[in-house]
Protein backbone atom coordinates (compact mmCIF):
# COMPACT_ATOMS: atom_id res chain seq x y z
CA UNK A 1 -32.89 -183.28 -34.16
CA UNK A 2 -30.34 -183.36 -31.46
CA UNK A 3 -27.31 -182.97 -33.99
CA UNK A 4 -29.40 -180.26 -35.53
CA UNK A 5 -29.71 -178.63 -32.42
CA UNK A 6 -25.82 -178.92 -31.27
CA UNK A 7 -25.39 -177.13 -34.88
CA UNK A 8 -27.49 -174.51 -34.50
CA UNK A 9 -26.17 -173.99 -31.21
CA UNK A 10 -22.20 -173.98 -32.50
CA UNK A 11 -22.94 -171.39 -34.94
CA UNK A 12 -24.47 -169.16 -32.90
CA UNK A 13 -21.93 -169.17 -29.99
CA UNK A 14 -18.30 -168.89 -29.97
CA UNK A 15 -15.96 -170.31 -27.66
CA UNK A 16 -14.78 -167.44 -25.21
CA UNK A 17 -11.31 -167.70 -24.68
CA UNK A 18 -9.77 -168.03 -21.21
CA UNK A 19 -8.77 -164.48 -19.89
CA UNK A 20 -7.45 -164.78 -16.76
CA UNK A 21 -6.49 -160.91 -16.68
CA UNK A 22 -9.82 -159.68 -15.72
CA UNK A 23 -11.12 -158.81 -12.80
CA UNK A 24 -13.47 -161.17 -10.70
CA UNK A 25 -16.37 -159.09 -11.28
CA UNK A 26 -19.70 -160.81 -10.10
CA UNK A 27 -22.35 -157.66 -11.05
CA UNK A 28 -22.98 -155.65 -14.02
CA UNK A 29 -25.26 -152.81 -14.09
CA UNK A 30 -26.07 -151.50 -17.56
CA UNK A 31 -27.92 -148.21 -18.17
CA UNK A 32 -28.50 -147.36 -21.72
CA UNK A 33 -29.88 -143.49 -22.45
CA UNK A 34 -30.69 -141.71 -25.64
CA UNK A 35 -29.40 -140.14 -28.79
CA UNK A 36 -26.88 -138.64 -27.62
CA UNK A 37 -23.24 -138.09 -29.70
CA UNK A 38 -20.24 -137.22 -27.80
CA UNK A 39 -19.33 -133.63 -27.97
CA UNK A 40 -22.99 -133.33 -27.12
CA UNK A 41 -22.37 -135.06 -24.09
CA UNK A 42 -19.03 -134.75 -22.68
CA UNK A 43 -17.58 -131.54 -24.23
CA UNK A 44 -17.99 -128.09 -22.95
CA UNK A 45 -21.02 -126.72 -21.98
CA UNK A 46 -22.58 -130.14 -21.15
CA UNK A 47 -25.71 -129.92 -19.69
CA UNK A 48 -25.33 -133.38 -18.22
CA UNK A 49 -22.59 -132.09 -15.44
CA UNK A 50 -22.75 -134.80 -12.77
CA UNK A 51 -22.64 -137.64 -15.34
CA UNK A 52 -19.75 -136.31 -17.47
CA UNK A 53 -17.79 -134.50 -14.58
CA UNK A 54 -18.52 -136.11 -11.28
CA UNK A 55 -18.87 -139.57 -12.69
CA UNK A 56 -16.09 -139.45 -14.79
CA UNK A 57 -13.91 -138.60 -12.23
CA UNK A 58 -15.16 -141.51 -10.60
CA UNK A 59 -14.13 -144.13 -13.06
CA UNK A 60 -13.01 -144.54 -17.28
CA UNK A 61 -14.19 -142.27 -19.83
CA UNK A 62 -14.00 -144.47 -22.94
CA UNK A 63 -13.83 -141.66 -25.50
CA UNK A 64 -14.00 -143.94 -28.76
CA UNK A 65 -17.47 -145.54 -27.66
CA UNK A 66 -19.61 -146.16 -30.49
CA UNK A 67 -23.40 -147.28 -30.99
CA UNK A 68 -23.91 -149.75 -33.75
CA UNK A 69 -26.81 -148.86 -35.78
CA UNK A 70 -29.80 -146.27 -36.05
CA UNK A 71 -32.76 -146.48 -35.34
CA UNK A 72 -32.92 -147.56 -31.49
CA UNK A 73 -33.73 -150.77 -31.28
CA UNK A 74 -30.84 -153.08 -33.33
CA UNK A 75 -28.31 -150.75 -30.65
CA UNK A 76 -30.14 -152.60 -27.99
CA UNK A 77 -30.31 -155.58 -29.71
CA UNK A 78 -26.97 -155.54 -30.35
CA UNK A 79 -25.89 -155.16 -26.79
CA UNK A 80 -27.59 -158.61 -25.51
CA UNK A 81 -27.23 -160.68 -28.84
CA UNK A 82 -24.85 -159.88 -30.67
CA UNK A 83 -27.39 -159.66 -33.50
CA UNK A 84 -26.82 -156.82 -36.66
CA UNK A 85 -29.73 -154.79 -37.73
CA UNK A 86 -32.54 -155.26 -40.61
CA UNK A 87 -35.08 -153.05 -41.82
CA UNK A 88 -37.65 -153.33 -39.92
CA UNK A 89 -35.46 -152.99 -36.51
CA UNK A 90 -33.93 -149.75 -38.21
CA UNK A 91 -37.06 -148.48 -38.09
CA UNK A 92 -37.79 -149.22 -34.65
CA UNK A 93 -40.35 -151.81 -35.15
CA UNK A 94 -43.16 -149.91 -35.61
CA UNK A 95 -45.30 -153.24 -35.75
CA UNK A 96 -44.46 -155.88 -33.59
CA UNK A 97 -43.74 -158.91 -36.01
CA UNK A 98 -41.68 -162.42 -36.41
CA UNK A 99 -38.13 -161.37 -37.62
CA UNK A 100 -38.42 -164.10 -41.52
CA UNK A 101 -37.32 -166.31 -42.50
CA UNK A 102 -35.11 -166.13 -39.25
CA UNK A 103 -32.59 -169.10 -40.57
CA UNK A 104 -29.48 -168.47 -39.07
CA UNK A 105 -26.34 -168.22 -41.02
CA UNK A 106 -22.48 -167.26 -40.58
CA UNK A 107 -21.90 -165.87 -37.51
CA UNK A 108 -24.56 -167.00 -35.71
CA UNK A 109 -26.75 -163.90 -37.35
CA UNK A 110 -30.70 -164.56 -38.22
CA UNK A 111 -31.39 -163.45 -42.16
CA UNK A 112 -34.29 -161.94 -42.68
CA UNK A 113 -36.74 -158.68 -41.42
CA UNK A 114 -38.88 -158.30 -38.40
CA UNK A 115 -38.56 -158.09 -34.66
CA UNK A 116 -39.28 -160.81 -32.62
CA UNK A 117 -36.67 -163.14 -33.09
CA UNK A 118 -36.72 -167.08 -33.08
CA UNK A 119 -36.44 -169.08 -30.32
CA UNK A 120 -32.82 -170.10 -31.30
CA UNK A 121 -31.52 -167.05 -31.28
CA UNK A 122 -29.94 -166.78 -27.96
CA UNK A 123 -29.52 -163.97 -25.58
CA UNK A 124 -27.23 -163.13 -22.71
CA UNK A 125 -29.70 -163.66 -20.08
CA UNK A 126 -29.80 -167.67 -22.40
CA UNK A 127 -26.42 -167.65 -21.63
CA UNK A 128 -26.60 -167.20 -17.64
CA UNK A 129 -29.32 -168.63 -16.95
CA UNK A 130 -27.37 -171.59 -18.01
CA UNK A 131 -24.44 -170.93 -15.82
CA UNK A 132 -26.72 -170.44 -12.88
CA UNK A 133 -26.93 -166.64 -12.96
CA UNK A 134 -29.69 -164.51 -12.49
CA UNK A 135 -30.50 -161.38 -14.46
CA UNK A 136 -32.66 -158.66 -14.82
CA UNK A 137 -34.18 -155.53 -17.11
CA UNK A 138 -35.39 -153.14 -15.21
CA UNK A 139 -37.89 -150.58 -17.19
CA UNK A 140 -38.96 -146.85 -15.82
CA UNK A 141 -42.82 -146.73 -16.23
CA UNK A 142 -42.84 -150.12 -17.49
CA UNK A 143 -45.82 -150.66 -14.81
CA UNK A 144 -47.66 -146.90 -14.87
CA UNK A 145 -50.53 -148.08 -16.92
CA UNK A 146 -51.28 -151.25 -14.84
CA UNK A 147 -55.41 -150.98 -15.45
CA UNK A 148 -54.47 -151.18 -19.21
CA UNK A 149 -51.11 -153.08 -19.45
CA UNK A 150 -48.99 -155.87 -18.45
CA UNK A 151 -46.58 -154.83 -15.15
CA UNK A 152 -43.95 -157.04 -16.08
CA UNK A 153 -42.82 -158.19 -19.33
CA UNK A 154 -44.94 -155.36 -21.23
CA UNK A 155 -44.95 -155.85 -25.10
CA UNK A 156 -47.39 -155.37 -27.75
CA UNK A 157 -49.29 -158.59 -28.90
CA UNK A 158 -47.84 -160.31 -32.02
CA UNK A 159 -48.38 -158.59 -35.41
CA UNK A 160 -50.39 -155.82 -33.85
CA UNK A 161 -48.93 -151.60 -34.00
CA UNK A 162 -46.42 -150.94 -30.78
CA UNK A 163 -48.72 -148.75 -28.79
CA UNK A 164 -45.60 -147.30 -26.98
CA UNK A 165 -43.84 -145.33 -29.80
CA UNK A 166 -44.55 -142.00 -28.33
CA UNK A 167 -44.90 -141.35 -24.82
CA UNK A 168 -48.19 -140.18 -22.84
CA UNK A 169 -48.95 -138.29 -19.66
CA UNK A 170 -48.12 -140.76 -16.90
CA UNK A 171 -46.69 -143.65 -19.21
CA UNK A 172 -43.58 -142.78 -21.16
CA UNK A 173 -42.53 -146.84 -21.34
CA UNK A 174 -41.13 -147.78 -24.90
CA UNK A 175 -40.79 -151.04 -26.03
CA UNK A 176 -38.36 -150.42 -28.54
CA UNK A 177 -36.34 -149.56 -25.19
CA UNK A 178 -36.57 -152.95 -23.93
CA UNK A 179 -34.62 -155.62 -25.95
CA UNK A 180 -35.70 -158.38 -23.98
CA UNK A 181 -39.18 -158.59 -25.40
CA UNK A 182 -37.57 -159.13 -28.72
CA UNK A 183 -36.39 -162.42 -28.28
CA UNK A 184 -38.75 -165.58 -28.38
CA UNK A 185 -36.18 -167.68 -26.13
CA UNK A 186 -37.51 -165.18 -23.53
CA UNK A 187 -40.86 -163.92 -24.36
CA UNK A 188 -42.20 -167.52 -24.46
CA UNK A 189 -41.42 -168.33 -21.32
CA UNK A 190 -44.31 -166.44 -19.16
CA UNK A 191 -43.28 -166.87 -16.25
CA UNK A 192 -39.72 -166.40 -16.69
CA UNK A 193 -40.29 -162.88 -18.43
CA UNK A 194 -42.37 -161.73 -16.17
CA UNK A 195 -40.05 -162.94 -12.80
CA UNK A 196 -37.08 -161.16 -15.01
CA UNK A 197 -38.42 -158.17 -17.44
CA UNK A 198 -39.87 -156.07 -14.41
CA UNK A 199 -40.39 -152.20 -13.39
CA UNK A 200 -37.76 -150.19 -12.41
CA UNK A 201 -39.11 -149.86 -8.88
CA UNK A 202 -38.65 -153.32 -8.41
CA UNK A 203 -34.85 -152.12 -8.49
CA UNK A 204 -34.66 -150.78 -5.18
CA UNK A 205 -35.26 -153.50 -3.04
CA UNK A 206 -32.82 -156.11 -5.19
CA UNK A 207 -29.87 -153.61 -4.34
CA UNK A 208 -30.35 -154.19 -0.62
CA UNK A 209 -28.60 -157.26 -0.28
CA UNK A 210 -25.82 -159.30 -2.98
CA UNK A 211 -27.75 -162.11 -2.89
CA UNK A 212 -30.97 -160.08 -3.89
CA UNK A 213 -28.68 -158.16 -6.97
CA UNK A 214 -28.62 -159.90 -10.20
CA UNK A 215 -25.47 -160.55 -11.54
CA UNK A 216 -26.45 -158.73 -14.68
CA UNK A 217 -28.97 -155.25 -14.44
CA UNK A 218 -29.89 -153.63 -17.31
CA UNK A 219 -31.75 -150.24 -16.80
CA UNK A 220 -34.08 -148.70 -19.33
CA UNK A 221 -34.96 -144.82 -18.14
CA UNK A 222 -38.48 -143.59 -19.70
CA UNK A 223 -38.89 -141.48 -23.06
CA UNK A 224 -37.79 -138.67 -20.53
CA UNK A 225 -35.21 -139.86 -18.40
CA UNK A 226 -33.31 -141.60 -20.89
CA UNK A 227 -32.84 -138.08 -22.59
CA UNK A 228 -34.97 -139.13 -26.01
CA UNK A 229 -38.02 -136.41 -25.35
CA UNK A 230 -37.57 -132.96 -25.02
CA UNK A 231 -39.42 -131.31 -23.65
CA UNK A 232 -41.32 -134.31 -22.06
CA UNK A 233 -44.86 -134.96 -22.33
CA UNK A 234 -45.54 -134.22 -18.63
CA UNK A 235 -43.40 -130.94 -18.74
CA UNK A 236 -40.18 -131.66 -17.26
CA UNK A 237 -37.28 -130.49 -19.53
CA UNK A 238 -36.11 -134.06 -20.91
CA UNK A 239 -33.18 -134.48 -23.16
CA UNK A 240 -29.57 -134.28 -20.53
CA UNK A 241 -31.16 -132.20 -17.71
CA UNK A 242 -33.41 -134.80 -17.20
CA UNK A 243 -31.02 -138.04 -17.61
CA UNK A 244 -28.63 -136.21 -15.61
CA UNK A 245 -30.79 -136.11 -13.01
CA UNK A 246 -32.26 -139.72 -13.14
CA UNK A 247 -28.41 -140.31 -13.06
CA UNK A 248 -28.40 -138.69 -9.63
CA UNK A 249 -31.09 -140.15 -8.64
CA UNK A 250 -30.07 -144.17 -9.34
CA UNK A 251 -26.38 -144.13 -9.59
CA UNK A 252 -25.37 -143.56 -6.05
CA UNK A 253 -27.87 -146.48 -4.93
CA UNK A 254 -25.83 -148.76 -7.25
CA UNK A 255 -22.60 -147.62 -5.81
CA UNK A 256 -23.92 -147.39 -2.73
CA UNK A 257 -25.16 -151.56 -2.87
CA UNK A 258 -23.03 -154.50 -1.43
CA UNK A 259 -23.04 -155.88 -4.82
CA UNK A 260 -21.20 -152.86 -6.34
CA UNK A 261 -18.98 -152.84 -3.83
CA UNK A 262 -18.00 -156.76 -3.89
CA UNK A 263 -17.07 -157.12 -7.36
CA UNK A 264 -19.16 -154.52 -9.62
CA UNK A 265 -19.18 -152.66 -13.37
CA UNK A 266 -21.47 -150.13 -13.74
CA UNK A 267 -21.43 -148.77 -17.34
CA UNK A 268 -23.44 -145.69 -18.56
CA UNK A 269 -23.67 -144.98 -22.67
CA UNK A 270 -25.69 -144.66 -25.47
CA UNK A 271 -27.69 -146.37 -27.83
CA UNK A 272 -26.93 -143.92 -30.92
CA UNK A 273 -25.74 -140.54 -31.27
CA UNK A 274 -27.83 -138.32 -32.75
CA UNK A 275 -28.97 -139.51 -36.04
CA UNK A 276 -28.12 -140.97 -39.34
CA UNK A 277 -28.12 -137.50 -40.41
CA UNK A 278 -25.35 -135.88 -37.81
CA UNK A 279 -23.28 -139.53 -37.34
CA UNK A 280 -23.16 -142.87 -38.47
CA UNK A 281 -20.13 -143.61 -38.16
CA UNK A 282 -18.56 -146.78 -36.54
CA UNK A 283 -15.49 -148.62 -35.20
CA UNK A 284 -13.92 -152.34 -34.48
CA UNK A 285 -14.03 -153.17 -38.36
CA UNK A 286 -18.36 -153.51 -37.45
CA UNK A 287 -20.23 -155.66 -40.28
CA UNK A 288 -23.15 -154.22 -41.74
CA UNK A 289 -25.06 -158.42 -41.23
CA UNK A 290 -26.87 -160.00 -44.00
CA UNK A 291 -30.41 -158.11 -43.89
CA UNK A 292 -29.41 -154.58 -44.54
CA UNK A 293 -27.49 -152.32 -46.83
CA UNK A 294 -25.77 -149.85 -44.30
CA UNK A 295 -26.69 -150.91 -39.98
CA UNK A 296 -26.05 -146.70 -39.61
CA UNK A 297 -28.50 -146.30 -42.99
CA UNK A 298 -26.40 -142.94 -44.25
CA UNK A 299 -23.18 -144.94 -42.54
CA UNK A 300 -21.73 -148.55 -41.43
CA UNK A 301 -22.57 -147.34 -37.72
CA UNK A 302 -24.69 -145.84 -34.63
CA UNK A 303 -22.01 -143.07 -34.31
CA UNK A 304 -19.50 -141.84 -31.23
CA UNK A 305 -21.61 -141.53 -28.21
CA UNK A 306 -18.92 -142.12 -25.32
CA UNK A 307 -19.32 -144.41 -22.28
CA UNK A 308 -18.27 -143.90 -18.76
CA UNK A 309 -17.39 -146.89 -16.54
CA UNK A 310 -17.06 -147.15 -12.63
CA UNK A 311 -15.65 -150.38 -10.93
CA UNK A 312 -13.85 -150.49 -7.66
CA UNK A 313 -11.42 -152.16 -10.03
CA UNK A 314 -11.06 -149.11 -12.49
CA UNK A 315 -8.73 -146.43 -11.06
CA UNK A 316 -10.69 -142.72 -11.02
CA UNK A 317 -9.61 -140.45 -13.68
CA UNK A 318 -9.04 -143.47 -16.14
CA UNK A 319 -8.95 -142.28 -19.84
CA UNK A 320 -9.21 -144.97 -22.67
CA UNK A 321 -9.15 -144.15 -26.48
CA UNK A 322 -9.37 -147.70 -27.36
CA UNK A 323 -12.28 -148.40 -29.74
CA UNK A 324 -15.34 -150.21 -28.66
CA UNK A 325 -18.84 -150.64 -29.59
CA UNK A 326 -22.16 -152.28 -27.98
CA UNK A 327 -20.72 -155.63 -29.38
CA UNK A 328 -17.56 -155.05 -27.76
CA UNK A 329 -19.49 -154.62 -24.10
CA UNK A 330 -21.04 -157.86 -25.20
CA UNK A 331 -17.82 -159.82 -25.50
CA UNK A 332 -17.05 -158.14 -22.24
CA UNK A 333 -19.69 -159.50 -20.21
CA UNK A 334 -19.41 -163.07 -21.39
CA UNK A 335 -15.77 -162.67 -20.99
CA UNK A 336 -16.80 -161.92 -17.98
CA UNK A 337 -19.62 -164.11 -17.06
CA UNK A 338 -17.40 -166.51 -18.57
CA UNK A 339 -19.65 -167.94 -21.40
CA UNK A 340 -19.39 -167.99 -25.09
CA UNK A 341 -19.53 -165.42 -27.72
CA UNK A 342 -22.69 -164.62 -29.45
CA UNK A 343 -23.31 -163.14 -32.85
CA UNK A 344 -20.75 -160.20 -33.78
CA UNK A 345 -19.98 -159.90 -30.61
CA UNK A 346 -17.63 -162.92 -31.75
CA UNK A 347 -16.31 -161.41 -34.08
CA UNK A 348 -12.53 -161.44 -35.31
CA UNK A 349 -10.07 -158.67 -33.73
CA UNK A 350 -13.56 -157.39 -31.74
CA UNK A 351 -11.34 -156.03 -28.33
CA UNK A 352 -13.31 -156.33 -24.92
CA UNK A 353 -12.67 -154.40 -22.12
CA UNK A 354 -9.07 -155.02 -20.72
CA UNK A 355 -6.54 -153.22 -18.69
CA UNK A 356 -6.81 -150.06 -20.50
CA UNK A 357 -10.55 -149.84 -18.15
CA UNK A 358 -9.85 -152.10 -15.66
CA UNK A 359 -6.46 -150.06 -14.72
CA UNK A 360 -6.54 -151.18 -10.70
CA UNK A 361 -6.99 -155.08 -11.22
CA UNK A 362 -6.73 -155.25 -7.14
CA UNK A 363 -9.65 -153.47 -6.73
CA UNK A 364 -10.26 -151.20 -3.71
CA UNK A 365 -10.21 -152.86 -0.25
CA UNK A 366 -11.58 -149.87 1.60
CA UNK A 367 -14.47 -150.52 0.07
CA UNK A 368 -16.98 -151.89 2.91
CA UNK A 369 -20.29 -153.30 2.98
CA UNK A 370 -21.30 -152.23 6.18
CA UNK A 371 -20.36 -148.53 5.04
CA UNK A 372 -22.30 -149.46 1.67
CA UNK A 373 -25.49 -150.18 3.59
CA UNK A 374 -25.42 -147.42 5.59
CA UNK A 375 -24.89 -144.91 2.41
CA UNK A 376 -27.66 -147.25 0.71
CA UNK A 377 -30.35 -146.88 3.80
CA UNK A 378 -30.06 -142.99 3.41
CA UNK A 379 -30.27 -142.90 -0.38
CA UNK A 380 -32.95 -145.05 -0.48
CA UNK A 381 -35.34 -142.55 1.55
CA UNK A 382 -34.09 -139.69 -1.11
CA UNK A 383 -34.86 -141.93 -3.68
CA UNK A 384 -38.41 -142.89 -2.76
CA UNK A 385 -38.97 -139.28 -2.67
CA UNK A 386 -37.90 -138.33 -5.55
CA UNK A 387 -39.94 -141.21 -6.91
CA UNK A 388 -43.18 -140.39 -5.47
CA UNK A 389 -43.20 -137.09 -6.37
CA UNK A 390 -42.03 -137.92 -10.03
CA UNK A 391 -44.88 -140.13 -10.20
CA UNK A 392 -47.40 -137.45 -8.32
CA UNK A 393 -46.44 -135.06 -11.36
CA UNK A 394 -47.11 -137.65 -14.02
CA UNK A 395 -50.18 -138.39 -12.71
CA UNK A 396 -51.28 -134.63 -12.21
CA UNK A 397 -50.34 -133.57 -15.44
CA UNK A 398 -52.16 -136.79 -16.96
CA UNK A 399 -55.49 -135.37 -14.63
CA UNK A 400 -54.45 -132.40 -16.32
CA UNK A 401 -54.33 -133.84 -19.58
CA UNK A 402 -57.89 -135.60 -19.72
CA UNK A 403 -59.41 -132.76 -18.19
CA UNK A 404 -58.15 -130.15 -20.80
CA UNK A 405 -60.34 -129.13 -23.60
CA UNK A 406 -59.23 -130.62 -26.98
C-alpha cells in the first residue's frame, strides 16, 4: 500500500523546478469574480472604473488572461488543482455527487464525472499544509443563513440538489463558488474545513497582524459582489457596479495589511468570460483532460477575461501580453510556495508568472508596517460600515421578501 501510495502521489505532483528569480513573496490573496470577458471589463466605457483604472495603475494588467473552462466551477477547480473539467462540473454541479470512477491517470488528472473528488486528489491548501503553511477561503454570505446552514465549510450533503444555485434575499452564498468543498482531502477533515473554509468576515481580523494572514487567501464575493447577478436579488445593481465596489471596499484593507506589505501578490480575475456562446477560447496549448469533449463546450477554453496584479514587487503601470491561464497562476503559487506541480498546472511549456509581472524584483522599501497599520485601523471602521449596512439591506429586503404577497 505504501508503494501504491508513493505512486499515486508521483503522478499527481510534479517536481517544481528551482526558480530562484522570483520574488520572496510570503502572501497571496486571490479574488476570483464573475463572467466577465475582457473588453467588457477593461475597455472603454467600463463600468468597473476603480478596478480597471485605479488598480491597474497600481500594479500589471495581464491582458492575455484566460479562464479555462465554462461553466463556473472546473475554472475554480482548476485554479487550486490543477484538475480539467467533466460534465457534470461544466454544468456547475447541479447535484452534489462523487466525481467516478475517480482513478487517476496521466497527468495526475481523475477520469470520470461528478464533483466531489477523491481523497487523492490533492489540492494546494494539501500542498501547504505540508510545508507548514496556513491557508484560507474566505466566502461572502457563506454564514447569513446560520439558523439553517453550516457557518463554516457550507456544502450540500452528498448526493443531495445544491440548494445554493440561485441566490435569495439575505443569502447569495454559492457553492459552486467555493472549490474547496469539492475536494474529499479537505471536506473529510471536519475540523480542518471548518478552521479553514470560513466567512468572509472572518477576513478582517486575520489582516491585522502577518502572523494572523494566511500565506494563501482566496476570496469568493456573493452572487452579487462577484458581478454574476444582475440586478441582485436584494436590489442592488450587481454585475461591475457592484464588484467594483466590493473591490473598494476589500482591496485597500489587503494593501493596507502588514502581510501585503512584507512580501504580498494580490491578484484579481475571472473565472470565465461571458459564455460558451460569446468566448471559449483559450491559451498555453490548454488540454481539454480525459472526461470531456471540449473544457470551453463550444471551444478548448473559459475565454479572455484579463487579470490585474499588485505586489510591492510589480512596478505600477506594468503591462504583460504574455499568455496565462488559471493553471498558469497555479504553477505560480507553488513556484512560489515552493512545492510541486499539480495536475495541468504541470504541464509542458505552461509559463508562470516571471519578470514580465514581477518587473521590480527589489520590491519597495518605503513600504512600512507601521504606516500599513495605521491606513488598516481607518479602513477597517469604513469597512465595518459598509458591512453592516450591506447586511441591514439584505436582511430588510429579505423582511421584505417574506412579508410580500405571492
Amino acid at each position: 500500500m505504501a508503494a501504491l501510495a508513493a505512486a499515486v502521489i508521483a503522478l499527481a505532483t510534479a517536481v517544481a523546478p528551482a526558480s530562484a528569480a522570483l520574488p520572496p513573496i510570503k502572501h497571496v490573496f486571490v479574488i476570483v469574480l464573475e463572467n466577465k470577458g475582457y473588453s467588457e471589463t477593461f475597455g472603454a466605457g467600463t463600468k468597473a472604473p476603480y478596478l480597471a483604472h485605479d488598480l491597474v495603475a497600481q500594479g500589471a494588467l495581464l491582458r492575455q488572461y484566460y479562464g479555462t473552462a465554462h461553466e463556473s466551477l472546473p475554472n475554480y477547480i482548476a485554479m487550486i488543482s490543477g484538475q480539467a473539467p467533466n460534465p457534470e462540473t461544466q454544468s456547475d454541479c447541479q447535484f452534489y455527487t462523487d466525481v467516478v470512477p475517480g482513478a487517476i491517470v496521466s497527468d495526475g488528472q481523475a477520469l470520470g464525472a461528478g464533483c466531489v473528488y477523491p481523497a487523492g486528489v490533492k489540492t494546494l491548501p494539501d500542498q501547504l499544509d505540508g510545508k507548514g503553511l496556513d491557508w484560507r477561503g474566505y466566502m461572502q454570505d457563506m454564514a447569513a443563513d446560520s439558523q439553517n446552514a453550516p457557518t463554516t465549510c457550507r456544502h450540500p450533503a452528498l448526493n443531495s440538489q445544491d440548494q445554493t444555485q440561485s441566490a435569495r434575499a439575505g443569502d447569495e452564498y454559492a457553492a459552486r463558488h467555493d472549490p474547496f468543498v469539492y475536494f474529499h482531502s479537505i471536506i473529510d477533515d471536519q475540523a480542518r474545513c471548518d478552521a479553514h473554509v470560513v466567512d468572509l468576515m472572518r477576513l478582517q481580523d486575520d489582516l491585522a497582524s502577518e502572523a494572523t494572514t494566511p500565506a494563501f487567501s482566496f476570496i469568493t464575493p456573493d452572487l452579487c459582489e462577484d458581478g454574476h447577478d444582475s440586478p441582485c436579488v436584494d436590489g442592488r445593481p450587481g454585475g461591475l457596479v457592484s464588484a467594483d465596489q466590493f473591490l473598494q471596499t476589500w482591496v485597500p484593507e489587503i494593501l493596507a495589511s502588514p502581510a501585503y506589505a512584507d512580501g504580498g501578490l494580490l491578484l484579481v480575475t475571472f473565472d470565465e468570460s461571458d459564455g460558451p456562446q460569446s468566448d471559449a477560447s483559450a491559451c498555453c496549448g490548454e488540454q481539454n483532460g480525459p472526461s470531456t469533449p471540449m473544457a470551453g463546450i463550444l471551444g478548448p477554453g473559459g475565454g479572455r477575461t484579463g487579470a490585474v496584479a499588485l505586489s510591492p514587487y510589480i512596478a505600477p503601470g506594468t503591462v504583460s501580453d504574455t499568455p496565462y491561464n488559471h493553471y498558469s497562476l497555479l504553477r505560480s503559487l507553488e513556484d512560489l510556495f515552493g512545492v510541486g506541480h499539480l495536475g495541468y498546472a504541470g504541464a509542458a511549456g505552461l509559463t508562470p508568472f516571471g519578470p514580465d509581472v514581477f518587473t521590480r524584483p527589489q520590491g519597495v522599501a518605503a513600504l512600512r508596517v507601521r504606516a500599513a497599520r495605521a491606513h488598516g485601523k481607518r479602513r477597517r471602521h469604513a469597512t465595518k460600515r459598509h458591512h453592516h449596512s450591506s447586511r441591514a439591506r439584505r436582511k430588510a429586503s429579505a423582511s421584505s421578501a417574506s412579508s410580500s404577497p405571492t
